[in-house]
Protein backbone atom coordinates (compact mmCIF):
# COMPACT_ATOMS: atom_id res chain seq x y z
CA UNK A 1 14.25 1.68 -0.87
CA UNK A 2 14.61 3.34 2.56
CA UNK A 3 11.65 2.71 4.90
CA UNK A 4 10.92 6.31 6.09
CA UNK A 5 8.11 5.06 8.65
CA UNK A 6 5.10 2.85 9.24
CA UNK A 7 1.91 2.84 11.41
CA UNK A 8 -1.11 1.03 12.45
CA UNK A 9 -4.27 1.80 10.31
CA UNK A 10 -6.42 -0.17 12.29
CA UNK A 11 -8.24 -3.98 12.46
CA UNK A 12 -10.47 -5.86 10.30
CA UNK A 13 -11.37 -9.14 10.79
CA UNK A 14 -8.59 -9.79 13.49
CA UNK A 15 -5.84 -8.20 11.29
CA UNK A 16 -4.05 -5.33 11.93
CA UNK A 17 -3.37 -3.30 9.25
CA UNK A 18 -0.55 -0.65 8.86
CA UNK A 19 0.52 1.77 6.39
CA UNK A 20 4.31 1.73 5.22
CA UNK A 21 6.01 5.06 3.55
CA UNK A 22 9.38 4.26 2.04
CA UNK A 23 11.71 6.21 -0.49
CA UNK A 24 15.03 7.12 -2.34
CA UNK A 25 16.97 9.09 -1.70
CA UNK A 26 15.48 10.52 1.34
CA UNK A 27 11.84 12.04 2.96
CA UNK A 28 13.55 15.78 2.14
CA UNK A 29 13.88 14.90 -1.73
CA UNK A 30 12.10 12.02 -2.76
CA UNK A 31 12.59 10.88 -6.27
CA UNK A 32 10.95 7.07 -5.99
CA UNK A 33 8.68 6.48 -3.38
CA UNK A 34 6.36 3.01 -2.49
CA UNK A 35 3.65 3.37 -0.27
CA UNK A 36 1.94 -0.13 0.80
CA UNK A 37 -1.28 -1.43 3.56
CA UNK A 38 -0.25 -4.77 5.29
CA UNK A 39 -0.76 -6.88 7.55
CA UNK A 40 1.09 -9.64 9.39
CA UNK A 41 -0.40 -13.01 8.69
CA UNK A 42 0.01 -15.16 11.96
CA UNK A 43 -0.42 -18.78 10.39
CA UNK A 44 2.02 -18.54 7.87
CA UNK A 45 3.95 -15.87 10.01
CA UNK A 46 4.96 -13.12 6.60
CA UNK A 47 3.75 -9.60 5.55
CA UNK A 48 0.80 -9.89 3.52
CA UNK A 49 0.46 -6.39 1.34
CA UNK A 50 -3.15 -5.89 0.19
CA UNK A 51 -2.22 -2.23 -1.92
CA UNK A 52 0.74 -0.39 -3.28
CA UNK A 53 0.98 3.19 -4.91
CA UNK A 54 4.41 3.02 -6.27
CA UNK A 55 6.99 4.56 -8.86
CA UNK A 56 8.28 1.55 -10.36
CA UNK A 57 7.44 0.85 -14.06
CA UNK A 58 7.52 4.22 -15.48
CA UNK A 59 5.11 6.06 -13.42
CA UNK A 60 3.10 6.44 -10.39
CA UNK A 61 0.47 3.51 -10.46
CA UNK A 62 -1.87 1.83 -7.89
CA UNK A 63 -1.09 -1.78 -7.57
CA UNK A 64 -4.45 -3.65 -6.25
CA UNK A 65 -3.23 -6.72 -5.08
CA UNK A 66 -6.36 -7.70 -3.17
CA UNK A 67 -7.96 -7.76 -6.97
CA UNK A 68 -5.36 -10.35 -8.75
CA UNK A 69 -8.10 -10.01 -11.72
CA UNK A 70 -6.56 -6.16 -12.67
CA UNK A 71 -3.67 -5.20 -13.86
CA UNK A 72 -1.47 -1.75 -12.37
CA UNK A 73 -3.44 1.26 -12.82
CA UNK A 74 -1.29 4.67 -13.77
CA UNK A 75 -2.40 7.32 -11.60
CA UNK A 76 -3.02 10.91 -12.65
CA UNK A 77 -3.98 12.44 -9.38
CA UNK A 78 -1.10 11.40 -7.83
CA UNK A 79 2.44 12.45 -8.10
CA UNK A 80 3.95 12.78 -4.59
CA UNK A 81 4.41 10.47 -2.12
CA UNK A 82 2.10 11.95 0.69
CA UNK A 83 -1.01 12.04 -1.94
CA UNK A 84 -0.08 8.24 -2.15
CA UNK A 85 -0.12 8.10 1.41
CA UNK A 86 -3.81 9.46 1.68
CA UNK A 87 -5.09 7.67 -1.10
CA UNK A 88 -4.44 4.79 0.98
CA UNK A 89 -4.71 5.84 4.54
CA UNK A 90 -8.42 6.88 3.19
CA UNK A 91 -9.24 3.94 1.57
CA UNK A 92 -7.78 0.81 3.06
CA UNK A 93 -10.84 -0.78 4.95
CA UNK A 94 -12.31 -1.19 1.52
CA UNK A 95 -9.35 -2.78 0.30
CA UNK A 96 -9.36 -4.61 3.08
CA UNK A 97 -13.06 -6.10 2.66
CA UNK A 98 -12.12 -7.05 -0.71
CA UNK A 99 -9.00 -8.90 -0.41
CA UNK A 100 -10.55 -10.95 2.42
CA UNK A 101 -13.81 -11.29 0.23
CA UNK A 102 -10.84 -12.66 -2.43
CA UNK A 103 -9.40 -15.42 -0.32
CA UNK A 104 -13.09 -16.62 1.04
């Protein structure tokens, strides 16, 4: 997928967190998008991603990878990347607080 653009959500417990829009074919007609919240993890230097709203699979779903104890969840409120993109944007200190609840 093409990475259409990214930007910095904000900080929680000395992460910064962004928010990552990418898509195919292109942001004009969009046919598959993923939208994901990272952050870089400095010790073991990679891209951590802590939620996905994606098209893979058959459908828009919500991957919650900060709660490793669910499975996807198929979304019926969303069908465009942008409402992905708010869902998220919205949201992501609480997915935050729970993914680094998850690794305590």
């Amino acid at each position: 997928m093409k990475r259409f653009y990214s930007y910095k959500l904000g900080e929680y417990l000395g992460n910064v967190y962004h928010l990552t829009v990418a898509g195919e074919p292109d942001i004009n007609a969009v046919e598959e998008f993923s939208v994901s919240v990272h952050y870089f993890d400095q010790e073991d230097e990679e891209q951590v991603q802590i939620a996905r709203i994606d098209t893979r699979h058959g459908g828009v779903h919500f991957d919650k990878l900060y709660r490793r104890d669910e499975p996807r969840e198929f979304l019926d409120d969303v069908e465009k990347y942008w409402e992905a993109e708010e869902k998220l944007a919205e949201n992501w200190r609480t997915y935050a607080k729970s993914f680094s609840k998850k690794r305590d």
